[in-house]
Protein backbone atom coordinates (compact mmCIF):
# COMPACT_ATOMS: atom_id res chain seq x y z
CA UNK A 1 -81.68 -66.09 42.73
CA UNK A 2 -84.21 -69.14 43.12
CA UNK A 3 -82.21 -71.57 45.58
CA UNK A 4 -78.70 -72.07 47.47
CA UNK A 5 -76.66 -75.24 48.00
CA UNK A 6 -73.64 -76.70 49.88
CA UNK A 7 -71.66 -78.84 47.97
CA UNK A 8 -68.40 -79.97 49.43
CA UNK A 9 -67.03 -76.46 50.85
CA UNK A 10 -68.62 -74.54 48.09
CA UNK A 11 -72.23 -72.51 47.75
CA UNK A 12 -73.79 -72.56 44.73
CA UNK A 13 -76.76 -70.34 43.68
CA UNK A 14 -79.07 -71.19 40.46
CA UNK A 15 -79.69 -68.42 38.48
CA UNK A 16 -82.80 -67.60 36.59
CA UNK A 17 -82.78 -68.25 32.63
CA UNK A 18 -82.07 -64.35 32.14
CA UNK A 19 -78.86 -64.63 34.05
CA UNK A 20 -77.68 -67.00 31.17
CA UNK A 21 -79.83 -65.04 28.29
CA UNK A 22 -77.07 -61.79 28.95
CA UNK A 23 -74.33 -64.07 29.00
CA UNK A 24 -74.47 -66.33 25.68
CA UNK A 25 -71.90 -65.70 22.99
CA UNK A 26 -72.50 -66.76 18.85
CA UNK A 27 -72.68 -70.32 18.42
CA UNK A 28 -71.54 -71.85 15.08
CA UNK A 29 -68.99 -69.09 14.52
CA UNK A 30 -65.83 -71.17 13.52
CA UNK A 31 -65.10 -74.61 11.95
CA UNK A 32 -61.75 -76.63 12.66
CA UNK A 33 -59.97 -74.58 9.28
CA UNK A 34 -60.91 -71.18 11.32
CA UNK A 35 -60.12 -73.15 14.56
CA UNK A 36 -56.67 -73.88 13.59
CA UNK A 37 -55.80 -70.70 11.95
CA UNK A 38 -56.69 -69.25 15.27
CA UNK A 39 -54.63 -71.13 17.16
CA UNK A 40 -51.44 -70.11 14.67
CA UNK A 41 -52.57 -66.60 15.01
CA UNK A 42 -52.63 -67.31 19.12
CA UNK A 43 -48.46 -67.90 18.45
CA UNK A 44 -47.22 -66.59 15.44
CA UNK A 45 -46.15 -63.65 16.56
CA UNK A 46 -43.53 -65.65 18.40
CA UNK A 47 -42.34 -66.39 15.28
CA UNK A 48 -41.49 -62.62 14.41
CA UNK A 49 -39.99 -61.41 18.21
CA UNK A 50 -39.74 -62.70 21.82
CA UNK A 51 -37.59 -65.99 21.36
CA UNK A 52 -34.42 -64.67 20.46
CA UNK A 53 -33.77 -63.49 23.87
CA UNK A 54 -33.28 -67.06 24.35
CA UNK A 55 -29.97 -66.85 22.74
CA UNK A 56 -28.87 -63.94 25.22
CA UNK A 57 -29.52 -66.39 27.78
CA UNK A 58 -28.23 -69.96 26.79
CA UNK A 59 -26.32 -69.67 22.81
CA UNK A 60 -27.94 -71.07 19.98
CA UNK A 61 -27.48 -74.61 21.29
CA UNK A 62 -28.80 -73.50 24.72
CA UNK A 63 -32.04 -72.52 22.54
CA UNK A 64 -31.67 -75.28 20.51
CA UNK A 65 -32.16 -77.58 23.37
CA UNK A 66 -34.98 -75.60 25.25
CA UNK A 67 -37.03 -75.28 21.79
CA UNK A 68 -36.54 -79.31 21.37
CA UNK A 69 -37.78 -80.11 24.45
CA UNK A 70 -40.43 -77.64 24.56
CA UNK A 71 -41.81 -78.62 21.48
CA UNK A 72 -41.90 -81.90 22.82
CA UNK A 73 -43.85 -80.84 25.87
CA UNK A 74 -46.13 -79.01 24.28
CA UNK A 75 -46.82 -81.58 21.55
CA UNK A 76 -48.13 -83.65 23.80
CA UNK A 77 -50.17 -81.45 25.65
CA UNK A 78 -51.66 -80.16 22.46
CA UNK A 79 -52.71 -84.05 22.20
CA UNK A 80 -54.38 -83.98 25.32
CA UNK A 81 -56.36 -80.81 25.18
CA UNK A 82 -57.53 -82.28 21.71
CA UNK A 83 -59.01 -85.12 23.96
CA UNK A 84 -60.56 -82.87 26.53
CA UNK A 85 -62.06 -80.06 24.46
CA UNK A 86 -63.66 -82.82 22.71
CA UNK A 87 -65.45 -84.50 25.52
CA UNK A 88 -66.13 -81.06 27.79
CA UNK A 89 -66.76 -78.45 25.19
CA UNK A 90 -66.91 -75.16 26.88
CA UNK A 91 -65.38 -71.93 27.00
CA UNK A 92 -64.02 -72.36 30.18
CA UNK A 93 -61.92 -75.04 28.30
CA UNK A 94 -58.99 -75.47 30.77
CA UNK A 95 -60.20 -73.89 33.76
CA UNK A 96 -63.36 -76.57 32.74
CA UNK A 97 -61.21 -79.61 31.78
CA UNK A 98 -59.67 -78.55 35.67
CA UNK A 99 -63.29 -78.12 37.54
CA UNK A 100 -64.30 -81.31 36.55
CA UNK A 101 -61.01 -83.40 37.56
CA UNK A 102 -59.77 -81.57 40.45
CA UNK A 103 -62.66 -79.64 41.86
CA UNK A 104 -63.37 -75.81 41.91
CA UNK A 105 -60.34 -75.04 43.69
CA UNK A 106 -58.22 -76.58 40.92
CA UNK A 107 -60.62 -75.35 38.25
CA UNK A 108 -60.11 -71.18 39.85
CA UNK A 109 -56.69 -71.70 40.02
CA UNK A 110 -56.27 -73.33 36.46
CA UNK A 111 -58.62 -70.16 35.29
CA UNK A 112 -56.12 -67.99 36.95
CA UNK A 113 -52.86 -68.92 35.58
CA UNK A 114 -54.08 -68.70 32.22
CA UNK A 115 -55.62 -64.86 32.78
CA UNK A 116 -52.05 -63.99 33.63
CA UNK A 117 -50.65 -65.71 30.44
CA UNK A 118 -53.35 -64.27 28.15
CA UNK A 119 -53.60 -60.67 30.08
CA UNK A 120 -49.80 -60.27 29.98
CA UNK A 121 -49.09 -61.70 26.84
CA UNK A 122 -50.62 -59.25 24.05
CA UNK A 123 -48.94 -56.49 26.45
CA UNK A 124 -45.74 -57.83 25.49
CA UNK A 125 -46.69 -58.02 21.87
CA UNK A 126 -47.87 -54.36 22.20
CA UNK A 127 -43.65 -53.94 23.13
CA UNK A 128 -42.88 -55.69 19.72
CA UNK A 129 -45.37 -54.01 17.60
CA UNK A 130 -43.98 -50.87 18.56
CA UNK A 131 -40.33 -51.69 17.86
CA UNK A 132 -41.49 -52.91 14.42
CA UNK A 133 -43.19 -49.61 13.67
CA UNK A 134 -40.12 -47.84 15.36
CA UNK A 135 -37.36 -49.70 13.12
CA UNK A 136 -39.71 -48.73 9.92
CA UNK A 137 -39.46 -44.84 10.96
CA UNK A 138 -43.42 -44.75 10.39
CA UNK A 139 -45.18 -41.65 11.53
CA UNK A 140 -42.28 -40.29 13.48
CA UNK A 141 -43.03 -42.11 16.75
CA UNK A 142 -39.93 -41.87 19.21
CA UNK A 143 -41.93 -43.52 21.87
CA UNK A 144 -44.49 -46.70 22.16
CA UNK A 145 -47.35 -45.68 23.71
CA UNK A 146 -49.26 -44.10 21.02
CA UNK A 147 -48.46 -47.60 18.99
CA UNK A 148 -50.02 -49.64 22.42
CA UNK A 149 -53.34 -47.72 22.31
CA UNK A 150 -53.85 -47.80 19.00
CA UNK A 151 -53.36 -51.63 18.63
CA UNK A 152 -55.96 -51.96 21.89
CA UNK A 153 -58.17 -49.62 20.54
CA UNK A 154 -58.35 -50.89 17.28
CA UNK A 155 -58.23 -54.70 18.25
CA UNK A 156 -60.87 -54.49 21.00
CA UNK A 157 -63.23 -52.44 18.84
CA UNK A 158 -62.94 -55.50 15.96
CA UNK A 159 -63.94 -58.12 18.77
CA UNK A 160 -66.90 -56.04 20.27
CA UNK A 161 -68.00 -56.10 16.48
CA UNK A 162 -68.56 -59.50 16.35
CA UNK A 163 -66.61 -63.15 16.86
CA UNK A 164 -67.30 -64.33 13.34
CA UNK A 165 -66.06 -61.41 11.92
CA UNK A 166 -63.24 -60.98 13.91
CA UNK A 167 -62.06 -64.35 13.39
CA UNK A 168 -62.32 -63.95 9.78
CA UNK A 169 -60.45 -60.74 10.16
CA UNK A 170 -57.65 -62.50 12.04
CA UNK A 171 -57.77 -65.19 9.09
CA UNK A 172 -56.53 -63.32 6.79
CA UNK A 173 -53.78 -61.11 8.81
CA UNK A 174 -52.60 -64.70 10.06
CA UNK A 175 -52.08 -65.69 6.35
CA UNK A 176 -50.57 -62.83 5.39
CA UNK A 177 -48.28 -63.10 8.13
CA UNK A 178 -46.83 -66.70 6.98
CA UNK A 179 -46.78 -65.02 3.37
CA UNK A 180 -43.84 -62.92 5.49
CA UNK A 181 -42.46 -65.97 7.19
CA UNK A 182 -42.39 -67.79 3.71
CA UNK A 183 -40.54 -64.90 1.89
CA UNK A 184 -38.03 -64.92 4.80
CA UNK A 185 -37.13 -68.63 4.41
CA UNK A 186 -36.65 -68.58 1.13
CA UNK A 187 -34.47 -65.59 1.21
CA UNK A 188 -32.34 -66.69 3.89
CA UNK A 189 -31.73 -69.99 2.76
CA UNK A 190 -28.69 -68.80 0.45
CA UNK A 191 -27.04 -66.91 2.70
CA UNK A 192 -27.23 -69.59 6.00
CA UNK A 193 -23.69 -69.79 7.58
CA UNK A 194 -23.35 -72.24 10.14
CA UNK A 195 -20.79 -70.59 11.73
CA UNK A 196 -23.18 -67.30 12.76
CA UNK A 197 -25.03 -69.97 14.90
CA UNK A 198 -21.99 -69.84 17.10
CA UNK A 199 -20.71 -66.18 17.74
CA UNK A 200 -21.41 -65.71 21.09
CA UNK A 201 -18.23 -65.81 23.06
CA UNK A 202 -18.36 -68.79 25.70
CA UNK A 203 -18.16 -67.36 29.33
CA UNK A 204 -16.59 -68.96 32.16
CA UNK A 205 -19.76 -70.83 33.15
CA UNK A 206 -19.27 -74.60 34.35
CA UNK A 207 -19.37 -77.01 31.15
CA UNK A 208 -19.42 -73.92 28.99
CA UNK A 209 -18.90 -74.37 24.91
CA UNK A 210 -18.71 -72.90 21.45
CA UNK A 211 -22.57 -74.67 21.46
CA UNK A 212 -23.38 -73.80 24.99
CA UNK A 213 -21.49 -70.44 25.51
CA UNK A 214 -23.57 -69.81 29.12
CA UNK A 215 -23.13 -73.72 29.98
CA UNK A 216 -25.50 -76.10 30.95
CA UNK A 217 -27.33 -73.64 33.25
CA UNK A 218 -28.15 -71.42 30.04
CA UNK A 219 -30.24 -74.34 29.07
CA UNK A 220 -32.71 -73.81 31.95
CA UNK A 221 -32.79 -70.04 30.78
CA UNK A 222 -33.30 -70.29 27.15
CA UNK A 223 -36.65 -72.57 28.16
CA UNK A 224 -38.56 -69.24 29.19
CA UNK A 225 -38.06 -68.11 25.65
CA UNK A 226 -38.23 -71.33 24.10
CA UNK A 227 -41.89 -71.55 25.11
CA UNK A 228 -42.62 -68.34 22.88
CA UNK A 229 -42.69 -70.22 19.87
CA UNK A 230 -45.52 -72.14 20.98
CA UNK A 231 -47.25 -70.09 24.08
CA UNK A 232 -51.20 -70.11 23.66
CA UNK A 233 -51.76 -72.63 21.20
CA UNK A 234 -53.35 -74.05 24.02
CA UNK A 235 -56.23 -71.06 23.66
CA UNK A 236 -57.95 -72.83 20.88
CA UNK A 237 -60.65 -74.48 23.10
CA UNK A 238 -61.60 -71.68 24.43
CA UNK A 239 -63.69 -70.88 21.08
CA UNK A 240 -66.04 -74.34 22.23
CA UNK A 241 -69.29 -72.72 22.39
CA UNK A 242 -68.44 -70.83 19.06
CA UNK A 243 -67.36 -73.81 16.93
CA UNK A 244 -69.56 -75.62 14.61
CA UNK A 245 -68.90 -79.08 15.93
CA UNK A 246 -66.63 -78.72 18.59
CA UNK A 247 -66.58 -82.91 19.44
CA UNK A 248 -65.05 -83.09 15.60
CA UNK A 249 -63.38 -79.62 15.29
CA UNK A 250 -61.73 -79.12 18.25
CA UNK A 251 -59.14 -81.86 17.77
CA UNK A 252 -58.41 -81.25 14.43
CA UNK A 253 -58.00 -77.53 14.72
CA UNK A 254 -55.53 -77.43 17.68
CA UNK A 255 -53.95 -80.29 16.62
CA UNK A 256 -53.30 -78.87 12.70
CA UNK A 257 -52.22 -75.85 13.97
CA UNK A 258 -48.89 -76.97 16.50
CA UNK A 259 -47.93 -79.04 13.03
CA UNK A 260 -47.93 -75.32 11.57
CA UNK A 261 -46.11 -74.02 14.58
CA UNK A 262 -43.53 -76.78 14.45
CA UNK A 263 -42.40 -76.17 10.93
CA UNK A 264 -42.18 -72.40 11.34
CA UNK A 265 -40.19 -72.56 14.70
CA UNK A 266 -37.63 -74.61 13.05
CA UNK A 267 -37.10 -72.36 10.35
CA UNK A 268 -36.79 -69.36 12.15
CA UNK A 269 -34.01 -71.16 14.89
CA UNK A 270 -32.04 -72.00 11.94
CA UNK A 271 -32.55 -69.08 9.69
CA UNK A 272 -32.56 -65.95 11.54
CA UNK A 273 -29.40 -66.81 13.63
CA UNK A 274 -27.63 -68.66 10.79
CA UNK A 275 -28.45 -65.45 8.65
CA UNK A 276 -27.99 -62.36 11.13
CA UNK A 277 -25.99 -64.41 13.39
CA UNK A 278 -26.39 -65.39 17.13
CA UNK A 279 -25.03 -62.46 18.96
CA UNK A 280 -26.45 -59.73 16.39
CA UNK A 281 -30.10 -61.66 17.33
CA UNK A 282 -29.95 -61.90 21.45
CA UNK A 283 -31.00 -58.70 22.04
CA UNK A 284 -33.31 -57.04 19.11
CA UNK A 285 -36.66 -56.20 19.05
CA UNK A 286 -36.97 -56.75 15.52
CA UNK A 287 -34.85 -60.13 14.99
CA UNK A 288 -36.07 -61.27 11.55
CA UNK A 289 -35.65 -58.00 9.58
CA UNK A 290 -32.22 -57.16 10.98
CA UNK A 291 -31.12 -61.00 10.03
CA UNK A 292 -31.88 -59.83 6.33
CA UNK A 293 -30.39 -56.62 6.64
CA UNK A 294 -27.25 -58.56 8.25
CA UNK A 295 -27.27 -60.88 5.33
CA UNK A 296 -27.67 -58.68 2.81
CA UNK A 297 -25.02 -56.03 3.75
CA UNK A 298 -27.72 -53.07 4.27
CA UNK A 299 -31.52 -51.88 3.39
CA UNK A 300 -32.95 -54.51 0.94
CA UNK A 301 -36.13 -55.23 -0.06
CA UNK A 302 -36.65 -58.26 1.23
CA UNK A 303 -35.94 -56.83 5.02
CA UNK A 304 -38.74 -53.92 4.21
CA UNK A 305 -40.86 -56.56 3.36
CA UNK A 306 -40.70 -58.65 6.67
CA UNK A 307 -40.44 -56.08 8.44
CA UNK A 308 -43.52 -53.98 7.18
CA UNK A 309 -45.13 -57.84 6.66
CA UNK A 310 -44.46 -58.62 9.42
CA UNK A 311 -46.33 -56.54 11.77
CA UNK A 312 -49.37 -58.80 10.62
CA UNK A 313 -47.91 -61.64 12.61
CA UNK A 314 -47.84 -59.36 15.52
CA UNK A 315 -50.78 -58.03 15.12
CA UNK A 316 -52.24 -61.40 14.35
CA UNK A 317 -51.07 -62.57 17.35
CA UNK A 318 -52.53 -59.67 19.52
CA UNK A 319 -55.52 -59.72 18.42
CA UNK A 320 -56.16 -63.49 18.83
CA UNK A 321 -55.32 -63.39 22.27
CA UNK A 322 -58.04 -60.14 22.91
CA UNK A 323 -60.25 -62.99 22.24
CA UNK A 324 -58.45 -65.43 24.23
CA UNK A 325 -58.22 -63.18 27.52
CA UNK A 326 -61.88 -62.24 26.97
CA UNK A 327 -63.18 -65.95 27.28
CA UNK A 328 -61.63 -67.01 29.73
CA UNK A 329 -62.34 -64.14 32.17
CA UNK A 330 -66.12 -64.66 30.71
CA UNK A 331 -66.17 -68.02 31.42
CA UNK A 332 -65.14 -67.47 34.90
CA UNK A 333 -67.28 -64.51 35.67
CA UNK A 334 -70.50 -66.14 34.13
CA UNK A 335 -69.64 -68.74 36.64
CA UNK A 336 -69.23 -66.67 39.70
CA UNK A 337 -65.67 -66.86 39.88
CA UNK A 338 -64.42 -63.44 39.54
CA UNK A 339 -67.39 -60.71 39.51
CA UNK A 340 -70.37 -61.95 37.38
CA UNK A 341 -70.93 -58.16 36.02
CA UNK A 342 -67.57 -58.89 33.66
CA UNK A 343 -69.72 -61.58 31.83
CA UNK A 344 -72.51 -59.51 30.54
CA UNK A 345 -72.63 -59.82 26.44
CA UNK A 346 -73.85 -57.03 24.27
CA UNK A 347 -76.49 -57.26 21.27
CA UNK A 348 -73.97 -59.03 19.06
CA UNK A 349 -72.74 -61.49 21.79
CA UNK A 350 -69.76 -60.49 22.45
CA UNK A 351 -68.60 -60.10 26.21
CA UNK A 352 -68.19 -56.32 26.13
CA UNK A 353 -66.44 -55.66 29.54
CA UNK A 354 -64.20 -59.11 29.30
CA UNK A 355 -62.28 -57.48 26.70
CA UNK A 356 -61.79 -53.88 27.88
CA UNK A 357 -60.95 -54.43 31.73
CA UNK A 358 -57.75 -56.25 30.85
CA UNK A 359 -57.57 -54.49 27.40
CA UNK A 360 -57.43 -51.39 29.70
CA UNK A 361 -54.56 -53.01 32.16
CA UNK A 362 -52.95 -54.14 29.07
CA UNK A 363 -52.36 -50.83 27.98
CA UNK A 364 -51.10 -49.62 31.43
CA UNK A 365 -48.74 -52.22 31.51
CA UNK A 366 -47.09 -52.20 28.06
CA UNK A 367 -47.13 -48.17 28.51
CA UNK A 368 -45.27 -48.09 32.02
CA UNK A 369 -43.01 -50.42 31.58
CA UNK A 370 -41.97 -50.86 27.84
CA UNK A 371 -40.34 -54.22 28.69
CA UNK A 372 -41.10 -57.14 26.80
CA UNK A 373 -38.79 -59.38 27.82
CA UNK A 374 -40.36 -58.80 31.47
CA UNK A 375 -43.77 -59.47 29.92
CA UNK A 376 -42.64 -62.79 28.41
CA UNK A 377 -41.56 -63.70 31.77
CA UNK A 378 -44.92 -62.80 33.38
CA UNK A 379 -47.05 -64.90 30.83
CA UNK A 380 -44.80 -67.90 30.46
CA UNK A 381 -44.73 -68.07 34.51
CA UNK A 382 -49.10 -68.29 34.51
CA UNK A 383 -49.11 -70.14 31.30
CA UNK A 384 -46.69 -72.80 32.94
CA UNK A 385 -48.31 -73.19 35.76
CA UNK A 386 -51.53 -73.69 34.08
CA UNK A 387 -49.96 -76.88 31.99
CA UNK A 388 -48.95 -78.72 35.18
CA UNK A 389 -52.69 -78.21 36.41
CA UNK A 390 -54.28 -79.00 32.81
CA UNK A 391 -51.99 -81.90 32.18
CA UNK A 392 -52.95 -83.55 36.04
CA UNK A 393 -56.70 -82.60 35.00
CA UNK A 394 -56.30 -84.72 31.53
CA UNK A 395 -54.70 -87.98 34.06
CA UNK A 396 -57.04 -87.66 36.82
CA UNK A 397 -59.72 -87.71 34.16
CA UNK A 398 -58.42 -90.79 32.37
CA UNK A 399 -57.82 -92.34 35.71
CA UNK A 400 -61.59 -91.51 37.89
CA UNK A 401 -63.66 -91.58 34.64
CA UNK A 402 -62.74 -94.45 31.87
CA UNK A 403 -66.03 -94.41 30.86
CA UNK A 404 -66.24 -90.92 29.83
CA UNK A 405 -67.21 -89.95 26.25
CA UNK A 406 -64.42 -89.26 24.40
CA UNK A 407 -64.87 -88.67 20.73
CA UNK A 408 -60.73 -87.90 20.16
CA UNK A 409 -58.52 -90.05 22.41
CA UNK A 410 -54.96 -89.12 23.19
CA UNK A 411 -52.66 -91.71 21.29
CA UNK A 412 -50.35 -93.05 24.54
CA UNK A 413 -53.24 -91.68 27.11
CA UNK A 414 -51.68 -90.64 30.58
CA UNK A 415 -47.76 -91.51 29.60
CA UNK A 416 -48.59 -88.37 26.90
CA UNK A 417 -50.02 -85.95 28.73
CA UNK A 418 -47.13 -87.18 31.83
CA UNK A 419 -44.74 -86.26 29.39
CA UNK A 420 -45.87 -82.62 29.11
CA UNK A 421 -46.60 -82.63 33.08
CA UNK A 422 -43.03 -83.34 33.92
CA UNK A 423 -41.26 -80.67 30.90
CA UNK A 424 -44.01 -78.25 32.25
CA UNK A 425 -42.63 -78.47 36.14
CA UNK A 426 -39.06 -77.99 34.53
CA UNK A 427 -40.78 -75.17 32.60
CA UNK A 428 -41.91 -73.71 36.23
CA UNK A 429 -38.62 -74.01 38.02
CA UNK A 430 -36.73 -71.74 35.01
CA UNK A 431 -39.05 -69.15 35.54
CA UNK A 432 -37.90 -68.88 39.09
CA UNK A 433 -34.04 -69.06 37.78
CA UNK A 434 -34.83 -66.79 35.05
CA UNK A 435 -35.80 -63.53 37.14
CA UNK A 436 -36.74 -64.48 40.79
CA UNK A 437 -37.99 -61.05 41.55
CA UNK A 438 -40.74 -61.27 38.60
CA UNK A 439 -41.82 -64.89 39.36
CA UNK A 440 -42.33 -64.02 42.92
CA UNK A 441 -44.47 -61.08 42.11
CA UNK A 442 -46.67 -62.71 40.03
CA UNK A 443 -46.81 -65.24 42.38
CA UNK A 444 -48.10 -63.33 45.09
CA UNK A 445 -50.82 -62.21 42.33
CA UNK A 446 -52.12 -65.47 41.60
CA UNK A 447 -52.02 -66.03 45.94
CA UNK A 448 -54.40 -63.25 46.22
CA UNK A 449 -56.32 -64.64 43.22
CA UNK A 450 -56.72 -68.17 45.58
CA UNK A 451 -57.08 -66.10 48.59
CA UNK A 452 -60.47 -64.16 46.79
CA UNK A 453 -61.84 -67.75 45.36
CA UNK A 454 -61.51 -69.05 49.27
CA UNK A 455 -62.71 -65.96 51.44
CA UNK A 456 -65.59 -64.93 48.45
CA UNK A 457 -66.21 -66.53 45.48
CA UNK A 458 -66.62 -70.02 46.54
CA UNK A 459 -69.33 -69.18 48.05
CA UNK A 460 -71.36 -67.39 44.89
CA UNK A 461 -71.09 -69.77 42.10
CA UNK A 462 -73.62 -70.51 39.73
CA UNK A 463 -74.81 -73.72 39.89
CA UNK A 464 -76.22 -73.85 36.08
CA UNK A 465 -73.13 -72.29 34.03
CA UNK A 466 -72.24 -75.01 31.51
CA UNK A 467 -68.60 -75.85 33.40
CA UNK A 468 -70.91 -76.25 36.73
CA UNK A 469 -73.54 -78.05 34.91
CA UNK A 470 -70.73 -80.31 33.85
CA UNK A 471 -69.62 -81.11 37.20
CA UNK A 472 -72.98 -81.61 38.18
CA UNK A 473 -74.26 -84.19 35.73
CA UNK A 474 -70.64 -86.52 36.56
CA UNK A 475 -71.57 -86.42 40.39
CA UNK A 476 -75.42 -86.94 39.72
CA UNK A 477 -73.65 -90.19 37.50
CA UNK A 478 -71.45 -90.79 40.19
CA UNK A 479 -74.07 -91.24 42.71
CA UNK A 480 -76.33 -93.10 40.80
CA UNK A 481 -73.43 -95.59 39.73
């Protein structure tokens, strides 16, 4: 190391050009069609499984309500990442749009909560992959596991062979994917019957209905799974230092893909429930072929086809956020964060160790548990808690610097992004109503997390990683202002 500094609680050591030499990834890998096909692949497997326990929870109009409002939220987040990733293009990308407006604290914690979303997430997937392939009777499999460690195997291999070849890779699965989507829209458009929207049985919950059979409360409860329709979309900066022209690409990318994510949430709402029916949905692993299969009075075709299709949106899905997971713990080792040994890249620039170690606990955690619906519960609870932090970061920004360059501005600036910040803090409290016990746990996680940054890490980082170096140049502005 050539020199130390103390900078407002924190130590920061410059690293020699060597450091940075191990830790660069493939610039010029994706443009804004590749950037927004990765950010559907980041959520379409939402699409396919995970929401539908949302109508367990709160009825169709319970879900109905949570999905509006989500959408709503995270619409206007989406709007003001688009603004961020375009001024501070790095892969830190929320834990960087964080550094710079609240500090490193803020920044570590931001970083954090969306490890725990993007660690926990593709385990959950894992879950829904392996019903999929358990519902199709392939290879005799009575039990997941062998499913989960094929899918990491496979996935994480594909990403240690290269980003622009992965991302290519997860093109295509992504489009074949929406080819399933498609063919389920169009054949469950005849047989839509309002009335399946409404089979669940009202309890005796306060304000209880036909439309809200769990009352007003089951509102609050669908939101967990509400959010699956759209969780990670907000990955897509992450890929900054890979895009072509992330100033231009950025914004277009993330913001093309939630239109795509909007359209195919609404169908499936409608469709799947108004097909299969409400009650038939709450519970399955596999909601969209058994809708057909409802429909259609048995085995057809058509349910074969999404359901064998359909593992591509899973799949898509889990492999995006391999990639997802593995740049953001890269961009906070390579910073000093979290041990800088997890940053290292291999000969084809791809952050070798970032995408086994949680790969690995991945694995573990799909193949102990089995329990998706706990999974979604974990990754919606970090994921939420990284939008109130991101959405303060994209205020505080607009607020301290209004002469920053920004080369995409958020239409309605702070009211916007204030928007998501307040549905994101309602989005926060159901977690805790949801399952206590789980939110609590991964609470204390993401304590010990804070706890490392404040007795260790704080006092290692490196001073010239680009989300430092970012920091660095506003203060040196700062001061000379």
């Amino acid at each position: 190391m050539d020199s130390k500094r103390h900078v407002h609680g924190v130590d920061y050591e410059k690293v020699s050009s060597d450091y940075l030499e191990k830790r660069k990834l493939q610039q010029g890998a994706a443009g804004w069609v590749l950037l927004a096909g990765l950010g559907v692949a980041y959520v379409i497997s939402g699409d396919f499984a995970g929401w539908n326990f949302g109508l367990e929870q709160g009825g169709w109009g319970g879900l109905l309500i949570a999905t509006v409002l989500m959408a709503i939220m995270y619409t206007c987040m989406v709007l003001g990442l688009a603004e961020m990733s375009a001024s501070i293009p790095v892969t830190g990308a929320g834990y960087g749009f964080a550094r710079r407006a609240l500090g490193p604290l803020g920044g570590f914690a931001t970083g954090v909560a969306i490890l725990i979303e993007y660690a926990v997430a593709p385990a959950a997937i894992a879950v829904f992959i392996g019903g999929y392939v358990e519902a199709l009777g392939l290879f005799g499999l009575t039990s997941g596991w062998p499913v989960y460690l094929a899918a990491y195997v496979i996935f994480v291999g594909l990403h240690l062979w290269g980003v622009g070849e992965a991302l290519k890779v997860m093109f295509v699965i992504t489009g074949i994917a929406m080819v399933a989507l498609i063919a389920f829209t169009v054949g469950m458009i005849p047989k839509f019957d309002p009335s399946r929207l409404f089979d669940i049985v009202p309890t005796d919950a306060p304000g209880a209905s036909t439309f809200l059979p769990f009352g007003a409360f089951g509102v609050w409860a669908a939101i967990v799974y509400a959010i699956w329709f759209f969780l990670a979309i907000e990955g897509v900066p992450l890929a900054a230092e890979e895009a072509r022209d992330p100033k231009r690409d950025m914004p277009k990318g993330i913001i093309a893909g939630m239109v795509v994510l909007l359209v195919t949430a609404a169908f499936m709402l409608l469709l799947a429930p108004g097909g299969g029916g409400s009650k038939a949905m709450a519970g399955s692993d596999s909601p969209l072929p058994e809708a057909v299969r409802i429909a259609y009075g048995g085995d057809n075709f058509l349910g074969d086809f999404v359901n064998y299709v359909g593992l591509a949106g899973l799949i898509a899905s889990f492999f995006s956020i391999i990639y997802a997971y593995s740049r953001q713990l890269f961009a906070l080792s390579r910073a000093g964060y979290l041990p800088r040994w997890m940053s290292v890249t291999g000969k084809r620039r791809t952050p070798y160790l970032a995408l086994i170690v949680p790969g690995t606990v991945g694995f573990l955690l799909a193949a102990v548990t089995e329990a998706g619906n706990l999974m979604i519960q974990i990754a919606v609870f970090g994921a939420t808690i990284s939008y109130v932090l991101m959405m303060l970061s994209h205020i505080v920004l607009r607020r301290r610097e209004p002469g920053m360059e920004r080369p995409y501005r958020t239409p309605g600036g702070v009211v916007t992004t204030g928007i998501a910040l307040v549905l994101a803090l309602a989005a926060v409290v159901a977690v805790f109503l949801v399952d206590l016990v789980a939110a609590l746990w991964v609470a204390g996680i993401f304590v010990a997390a804070l706890a490392y940054f404040w007795f260790y890490s704080r006092h290692r980082l490196v001073a010239n990683a680009p989300e430092e170096e970012f920091e660095a140049i506003e203060r040196a502005e700062s001061e000379l202002a």
